[in-house]
PDB file of N, CA and C in Angstrom:
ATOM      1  N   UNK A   1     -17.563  -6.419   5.318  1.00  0.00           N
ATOM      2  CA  UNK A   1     -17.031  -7.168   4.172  1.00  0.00           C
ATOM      3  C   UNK A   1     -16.017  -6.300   3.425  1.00  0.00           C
ATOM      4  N   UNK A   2     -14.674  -6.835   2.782  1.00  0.00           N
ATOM      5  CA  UNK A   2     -13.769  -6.710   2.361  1.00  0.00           C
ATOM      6  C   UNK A   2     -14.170  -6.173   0.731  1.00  0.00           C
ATOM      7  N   UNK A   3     -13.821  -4.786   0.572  1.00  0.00           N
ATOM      8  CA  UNK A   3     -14.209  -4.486  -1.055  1.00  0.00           C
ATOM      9  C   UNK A   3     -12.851  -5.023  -1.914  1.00  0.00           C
ATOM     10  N   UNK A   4     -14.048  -5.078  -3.264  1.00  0.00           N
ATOM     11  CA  UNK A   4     -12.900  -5.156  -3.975  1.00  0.00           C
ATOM     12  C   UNK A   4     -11.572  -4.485  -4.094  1.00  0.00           C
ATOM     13  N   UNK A   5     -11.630  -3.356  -3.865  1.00  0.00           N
ATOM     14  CA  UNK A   5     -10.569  -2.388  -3.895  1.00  0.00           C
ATOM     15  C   UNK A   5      -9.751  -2.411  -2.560  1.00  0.00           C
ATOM     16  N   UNK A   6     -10.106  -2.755  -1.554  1.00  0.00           N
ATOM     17  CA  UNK A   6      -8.895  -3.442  -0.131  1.00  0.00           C
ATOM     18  C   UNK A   6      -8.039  -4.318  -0.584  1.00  0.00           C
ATOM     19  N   UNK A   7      -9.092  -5.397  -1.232  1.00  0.00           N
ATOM     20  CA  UNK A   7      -8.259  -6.829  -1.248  1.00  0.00           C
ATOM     21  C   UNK A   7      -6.896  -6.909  -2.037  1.00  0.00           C
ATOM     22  N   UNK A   8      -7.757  -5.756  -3.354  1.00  0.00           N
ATOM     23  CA  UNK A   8      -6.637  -5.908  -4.240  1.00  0.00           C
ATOM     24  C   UNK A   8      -5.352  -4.873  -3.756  1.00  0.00           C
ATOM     25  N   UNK A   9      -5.406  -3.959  -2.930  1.00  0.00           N
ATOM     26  CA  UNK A   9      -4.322  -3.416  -2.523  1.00  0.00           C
ATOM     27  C   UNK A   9      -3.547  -3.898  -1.485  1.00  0.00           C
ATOM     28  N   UNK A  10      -4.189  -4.704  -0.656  1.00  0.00           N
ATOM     29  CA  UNK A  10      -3.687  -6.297   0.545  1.00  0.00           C
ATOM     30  C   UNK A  10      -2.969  -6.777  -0.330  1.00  0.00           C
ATOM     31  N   UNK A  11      -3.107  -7.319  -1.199  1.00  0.00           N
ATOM     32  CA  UNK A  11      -2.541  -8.422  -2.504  1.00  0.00           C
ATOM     33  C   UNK A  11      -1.301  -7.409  -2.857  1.00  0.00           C
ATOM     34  N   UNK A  12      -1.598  -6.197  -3.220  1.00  0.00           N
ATOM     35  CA  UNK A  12       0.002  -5.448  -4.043  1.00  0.00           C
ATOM     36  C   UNK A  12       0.698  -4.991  -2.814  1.00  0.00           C
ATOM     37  N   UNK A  13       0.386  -5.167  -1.800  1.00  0.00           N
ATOM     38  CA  UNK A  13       1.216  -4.755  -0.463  1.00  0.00           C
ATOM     39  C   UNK A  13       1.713  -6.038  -0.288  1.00  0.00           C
ATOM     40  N   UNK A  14       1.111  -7.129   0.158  1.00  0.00           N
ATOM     41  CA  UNK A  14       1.821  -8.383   0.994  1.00  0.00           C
ATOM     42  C   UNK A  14       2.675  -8.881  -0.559  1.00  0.00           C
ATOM     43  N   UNK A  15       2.516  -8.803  -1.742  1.00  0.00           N
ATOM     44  CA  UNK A  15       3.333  -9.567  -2.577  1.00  0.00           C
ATOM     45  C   UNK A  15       4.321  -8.899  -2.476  1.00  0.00           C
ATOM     46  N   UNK A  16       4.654  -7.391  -1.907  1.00  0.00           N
ATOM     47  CA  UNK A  16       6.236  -6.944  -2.310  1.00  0.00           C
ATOM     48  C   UNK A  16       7.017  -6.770  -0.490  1.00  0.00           C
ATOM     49  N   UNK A  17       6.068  -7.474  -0.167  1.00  0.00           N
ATOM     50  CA  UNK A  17       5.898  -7.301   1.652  1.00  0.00           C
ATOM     51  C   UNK A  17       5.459  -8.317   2.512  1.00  0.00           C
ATOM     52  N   UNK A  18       5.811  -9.764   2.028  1.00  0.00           N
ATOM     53  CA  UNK A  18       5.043 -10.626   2.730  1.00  0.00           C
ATOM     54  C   UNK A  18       5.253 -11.161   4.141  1.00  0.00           C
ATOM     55  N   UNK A  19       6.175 -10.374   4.637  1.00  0.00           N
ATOM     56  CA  UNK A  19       6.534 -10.385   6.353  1.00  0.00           C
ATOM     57  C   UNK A  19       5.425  -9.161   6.941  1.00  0.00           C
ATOM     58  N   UNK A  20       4.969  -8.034   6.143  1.00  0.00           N
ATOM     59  CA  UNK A  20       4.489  -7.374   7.216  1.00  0.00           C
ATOM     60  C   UNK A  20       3.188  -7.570   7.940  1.00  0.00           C
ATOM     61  N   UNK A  21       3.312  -7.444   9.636  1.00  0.00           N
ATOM     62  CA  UNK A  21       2.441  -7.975   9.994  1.00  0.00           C
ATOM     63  C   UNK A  21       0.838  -7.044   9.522  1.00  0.00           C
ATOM     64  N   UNK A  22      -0.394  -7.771   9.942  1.00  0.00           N
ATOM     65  CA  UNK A  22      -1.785  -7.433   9.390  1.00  0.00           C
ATOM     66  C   UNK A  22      -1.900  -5.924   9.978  1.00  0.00           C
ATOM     67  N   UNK A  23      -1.507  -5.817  11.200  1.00  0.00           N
ATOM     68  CA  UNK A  23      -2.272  -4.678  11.852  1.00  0.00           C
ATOM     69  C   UNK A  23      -1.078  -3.355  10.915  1.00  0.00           C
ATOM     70  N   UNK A  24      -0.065  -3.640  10.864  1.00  0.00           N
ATOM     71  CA  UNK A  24       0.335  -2.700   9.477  1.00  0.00           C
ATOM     72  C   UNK A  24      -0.132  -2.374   8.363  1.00  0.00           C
ATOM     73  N   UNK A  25      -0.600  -3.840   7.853  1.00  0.00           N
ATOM     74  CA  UNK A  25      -1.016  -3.771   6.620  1.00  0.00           C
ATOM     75  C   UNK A  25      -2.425  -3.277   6.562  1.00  0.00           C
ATOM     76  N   UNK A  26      -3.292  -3.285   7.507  1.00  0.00           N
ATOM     77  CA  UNK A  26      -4.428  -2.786   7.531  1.00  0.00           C
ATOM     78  C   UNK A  26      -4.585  -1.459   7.544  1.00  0.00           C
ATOM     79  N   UNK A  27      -3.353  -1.139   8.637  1.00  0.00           N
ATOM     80  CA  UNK A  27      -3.651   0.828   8.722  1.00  0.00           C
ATOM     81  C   UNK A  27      -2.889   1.243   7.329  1.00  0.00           C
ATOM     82  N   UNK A  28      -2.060   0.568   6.221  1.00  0.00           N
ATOM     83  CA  UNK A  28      -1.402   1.121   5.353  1.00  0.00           C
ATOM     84  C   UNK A  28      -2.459   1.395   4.149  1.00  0.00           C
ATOM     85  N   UNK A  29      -3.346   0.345   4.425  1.00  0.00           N
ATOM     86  CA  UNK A  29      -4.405   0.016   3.298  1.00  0.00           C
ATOM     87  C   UNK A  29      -5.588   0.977   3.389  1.00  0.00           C
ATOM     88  N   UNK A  30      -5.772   1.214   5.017  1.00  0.00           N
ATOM     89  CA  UNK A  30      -6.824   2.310   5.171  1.00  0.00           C
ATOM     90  C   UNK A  30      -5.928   4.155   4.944  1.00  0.00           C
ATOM     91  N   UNK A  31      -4.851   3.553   4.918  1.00  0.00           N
ATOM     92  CA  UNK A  31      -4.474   5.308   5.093  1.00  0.00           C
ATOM     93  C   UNK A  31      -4.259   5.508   3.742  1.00  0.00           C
ATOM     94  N   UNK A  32      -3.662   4.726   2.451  1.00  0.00           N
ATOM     95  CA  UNK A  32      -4.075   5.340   1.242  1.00  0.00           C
ATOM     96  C   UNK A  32      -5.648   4.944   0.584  1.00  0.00           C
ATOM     97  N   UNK A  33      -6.444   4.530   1.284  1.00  0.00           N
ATOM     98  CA  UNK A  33      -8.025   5.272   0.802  1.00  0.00           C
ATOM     99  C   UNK A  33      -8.156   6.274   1.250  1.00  0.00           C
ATOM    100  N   UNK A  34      -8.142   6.580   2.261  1.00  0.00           N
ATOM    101  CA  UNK A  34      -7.949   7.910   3.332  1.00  0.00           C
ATOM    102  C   UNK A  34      -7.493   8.730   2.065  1.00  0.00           C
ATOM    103  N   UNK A  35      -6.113   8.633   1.393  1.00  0.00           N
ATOM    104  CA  UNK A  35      -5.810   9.711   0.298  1.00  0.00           C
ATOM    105  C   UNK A  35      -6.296   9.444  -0.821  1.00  0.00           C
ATOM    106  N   UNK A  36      -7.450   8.960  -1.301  1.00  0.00           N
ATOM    107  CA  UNK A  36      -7.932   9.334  -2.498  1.00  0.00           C
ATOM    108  C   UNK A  36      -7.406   8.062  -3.406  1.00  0.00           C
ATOM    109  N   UNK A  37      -6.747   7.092  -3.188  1.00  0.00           N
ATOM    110  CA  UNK A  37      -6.578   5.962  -3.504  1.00  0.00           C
ATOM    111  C   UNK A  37      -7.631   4.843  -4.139  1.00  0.00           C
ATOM    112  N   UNK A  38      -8.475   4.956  -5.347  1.00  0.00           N
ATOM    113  CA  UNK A  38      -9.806   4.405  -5.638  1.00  0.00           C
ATOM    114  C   UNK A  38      -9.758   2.695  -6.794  1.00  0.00           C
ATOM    115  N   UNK A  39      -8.039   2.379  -6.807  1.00  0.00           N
ATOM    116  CA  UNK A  39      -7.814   1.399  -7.831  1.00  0.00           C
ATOM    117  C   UNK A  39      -6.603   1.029  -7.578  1.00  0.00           C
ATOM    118  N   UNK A  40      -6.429   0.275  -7.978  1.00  0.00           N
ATOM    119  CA  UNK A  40      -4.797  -0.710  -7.902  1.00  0.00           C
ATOM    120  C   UNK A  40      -4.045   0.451  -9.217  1.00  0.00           C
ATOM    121  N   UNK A  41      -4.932   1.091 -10.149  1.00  0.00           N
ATOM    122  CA  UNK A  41      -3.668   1.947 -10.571  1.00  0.00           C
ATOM    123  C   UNK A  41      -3.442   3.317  -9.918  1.00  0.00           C
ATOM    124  N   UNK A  42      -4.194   3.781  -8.817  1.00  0.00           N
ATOM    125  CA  UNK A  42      -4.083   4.443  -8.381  1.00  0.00           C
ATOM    126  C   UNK A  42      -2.660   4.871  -7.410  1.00  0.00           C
ATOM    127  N   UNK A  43      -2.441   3.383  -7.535  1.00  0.00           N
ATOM    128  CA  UNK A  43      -1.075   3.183  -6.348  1.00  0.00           C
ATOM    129  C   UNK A  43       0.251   3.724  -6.746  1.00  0.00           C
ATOM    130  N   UNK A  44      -0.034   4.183  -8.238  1.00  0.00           N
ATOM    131  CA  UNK A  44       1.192   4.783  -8.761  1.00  0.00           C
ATOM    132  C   UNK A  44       1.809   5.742  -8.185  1.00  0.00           C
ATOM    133  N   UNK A  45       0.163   6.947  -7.578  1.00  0.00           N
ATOM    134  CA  UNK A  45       0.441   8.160  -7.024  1.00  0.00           C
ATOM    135  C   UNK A  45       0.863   8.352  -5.604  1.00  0.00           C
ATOM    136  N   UNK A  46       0.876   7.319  -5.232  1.00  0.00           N
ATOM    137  CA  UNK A  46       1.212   7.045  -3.515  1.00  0.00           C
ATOM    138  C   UNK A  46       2.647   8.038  -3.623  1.00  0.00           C
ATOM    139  N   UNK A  47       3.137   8.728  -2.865  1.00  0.00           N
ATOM    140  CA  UNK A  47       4.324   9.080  -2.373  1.00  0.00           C
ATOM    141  C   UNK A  47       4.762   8.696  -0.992  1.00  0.00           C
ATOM    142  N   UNK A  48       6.049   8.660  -0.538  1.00  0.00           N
ATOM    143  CA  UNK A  48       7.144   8.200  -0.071  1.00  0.00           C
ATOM    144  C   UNK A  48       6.369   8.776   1.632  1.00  0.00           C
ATOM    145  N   UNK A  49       6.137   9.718   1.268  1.00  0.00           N
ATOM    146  CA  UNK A  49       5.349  10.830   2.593  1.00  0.00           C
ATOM    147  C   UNK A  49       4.507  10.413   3.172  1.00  0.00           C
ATOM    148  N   UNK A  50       3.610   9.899   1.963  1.00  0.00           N
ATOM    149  CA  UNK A  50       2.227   9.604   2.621  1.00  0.00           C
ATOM    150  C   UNK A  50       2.040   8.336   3.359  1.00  0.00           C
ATOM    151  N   UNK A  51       2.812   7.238   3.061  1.00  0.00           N
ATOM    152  CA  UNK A  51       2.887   6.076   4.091  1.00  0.00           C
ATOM    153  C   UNK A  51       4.242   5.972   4.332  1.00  0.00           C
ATOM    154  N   UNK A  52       5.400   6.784   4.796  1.00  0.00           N
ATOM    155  CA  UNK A  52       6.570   6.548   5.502  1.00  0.00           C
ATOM    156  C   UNK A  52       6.329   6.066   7.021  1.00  0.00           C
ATOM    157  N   UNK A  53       5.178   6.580   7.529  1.00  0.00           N
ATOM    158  CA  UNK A  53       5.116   6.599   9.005  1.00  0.00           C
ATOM    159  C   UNK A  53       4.392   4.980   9.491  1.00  0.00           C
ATOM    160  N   UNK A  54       3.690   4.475   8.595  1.00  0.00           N
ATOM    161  CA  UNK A  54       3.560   3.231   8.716  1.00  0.00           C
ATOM    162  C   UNK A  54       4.588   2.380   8.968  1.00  0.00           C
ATOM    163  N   UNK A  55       5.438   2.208   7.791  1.00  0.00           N
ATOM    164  CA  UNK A  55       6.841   1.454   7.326  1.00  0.00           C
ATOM    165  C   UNK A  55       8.010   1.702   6.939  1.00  0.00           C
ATOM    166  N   UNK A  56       8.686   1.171   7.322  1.00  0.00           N
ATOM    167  CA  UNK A  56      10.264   1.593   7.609  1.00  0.00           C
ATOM    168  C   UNK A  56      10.157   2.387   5.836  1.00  0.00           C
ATOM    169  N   UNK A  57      11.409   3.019   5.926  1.00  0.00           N
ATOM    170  CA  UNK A  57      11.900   3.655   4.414  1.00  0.00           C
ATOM    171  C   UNK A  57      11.806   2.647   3.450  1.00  0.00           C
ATOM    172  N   UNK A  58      12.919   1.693   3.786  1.00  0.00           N
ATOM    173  CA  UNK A  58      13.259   0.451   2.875  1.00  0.00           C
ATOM    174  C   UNK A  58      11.712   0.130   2.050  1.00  0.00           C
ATOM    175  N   UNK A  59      10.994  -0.659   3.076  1.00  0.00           N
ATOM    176  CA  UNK A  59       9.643  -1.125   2.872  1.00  0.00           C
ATOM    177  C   UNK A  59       9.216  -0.061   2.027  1.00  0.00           C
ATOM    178  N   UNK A  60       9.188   1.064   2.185  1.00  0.00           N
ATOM    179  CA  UNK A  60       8.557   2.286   1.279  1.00  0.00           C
ATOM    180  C   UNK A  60       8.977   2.458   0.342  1.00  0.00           C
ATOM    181  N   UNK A  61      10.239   2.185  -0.128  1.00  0.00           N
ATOM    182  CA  UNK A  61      10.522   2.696  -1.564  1.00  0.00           C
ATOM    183  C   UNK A  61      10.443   1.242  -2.323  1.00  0.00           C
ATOM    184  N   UNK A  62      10.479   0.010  -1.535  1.00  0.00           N
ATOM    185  CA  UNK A  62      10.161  -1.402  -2.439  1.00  0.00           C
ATOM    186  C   UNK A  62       8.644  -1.004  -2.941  1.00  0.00           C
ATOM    187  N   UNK A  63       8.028  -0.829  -2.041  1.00  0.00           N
ATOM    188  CA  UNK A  63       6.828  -0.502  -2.782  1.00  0.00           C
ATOM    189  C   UNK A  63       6.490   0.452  -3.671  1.00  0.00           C
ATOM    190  N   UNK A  64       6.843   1.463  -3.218  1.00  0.00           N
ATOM    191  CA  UNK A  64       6.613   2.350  -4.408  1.00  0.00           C
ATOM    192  C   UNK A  64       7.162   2.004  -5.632  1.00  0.00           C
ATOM    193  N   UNK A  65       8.568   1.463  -5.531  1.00  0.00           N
ATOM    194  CA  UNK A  65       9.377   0.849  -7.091  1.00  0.00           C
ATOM    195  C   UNK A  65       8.452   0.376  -7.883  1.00  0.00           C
ATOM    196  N   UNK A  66       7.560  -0.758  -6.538  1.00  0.00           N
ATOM    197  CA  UNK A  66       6.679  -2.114  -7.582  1.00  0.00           C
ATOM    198  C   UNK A  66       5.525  -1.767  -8.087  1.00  0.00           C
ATOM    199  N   UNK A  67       4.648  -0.216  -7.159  1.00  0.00           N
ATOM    200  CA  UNK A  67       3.675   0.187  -7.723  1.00  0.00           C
ATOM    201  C   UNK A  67       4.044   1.253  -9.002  1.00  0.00           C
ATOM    202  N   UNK A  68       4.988   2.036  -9.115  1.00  0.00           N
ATOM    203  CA  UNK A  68       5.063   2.868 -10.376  1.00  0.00           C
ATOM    204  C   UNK A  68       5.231   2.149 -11.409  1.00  0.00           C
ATOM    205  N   UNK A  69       5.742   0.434 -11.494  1.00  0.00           N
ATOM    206  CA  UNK A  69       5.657  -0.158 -12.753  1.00  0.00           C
ATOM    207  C   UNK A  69       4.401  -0.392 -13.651  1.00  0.00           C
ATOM    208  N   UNK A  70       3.490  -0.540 -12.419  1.00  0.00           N
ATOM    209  CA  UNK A  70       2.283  -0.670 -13.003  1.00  0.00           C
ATOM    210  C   UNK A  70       1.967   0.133 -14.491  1.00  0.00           C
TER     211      UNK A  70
END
């Protein structure tokens, strides 16, 4: 079962990303818990490094833009 804390980072990934396919979005979602990632405000601290290898650049810095607003 899906924790609270997946879903809601599924949700801030596919809203600034809603083409990328699941099996991306799954290893992107497990690789920042993997770093210490414990909250949707946590996503602030994500850097560019730590999920570049998932997703293209582009994809990486849209996200990061949309998570540091938080």
């Amino acid at each position: 079962i899906m924790s609270d804390v997946t879903r809601c980072i599924k949700e801030e990934v596919t809203s600034v990303l809603p083409s990328l396919p699941e099996d991306t979005l799954n290893l992107l979602v497990e690789k920042v818990l993997n770093q210490g990632v414990e909250s949707k405000e946590d996503l602030q601290y994500v850097k560019e490094e730590d999920i570049v290898e998932l997703i293209r650049p582009i994809q990486c810095r849209k996200l990061l833009k949309a998570w540091s607003a938080h």
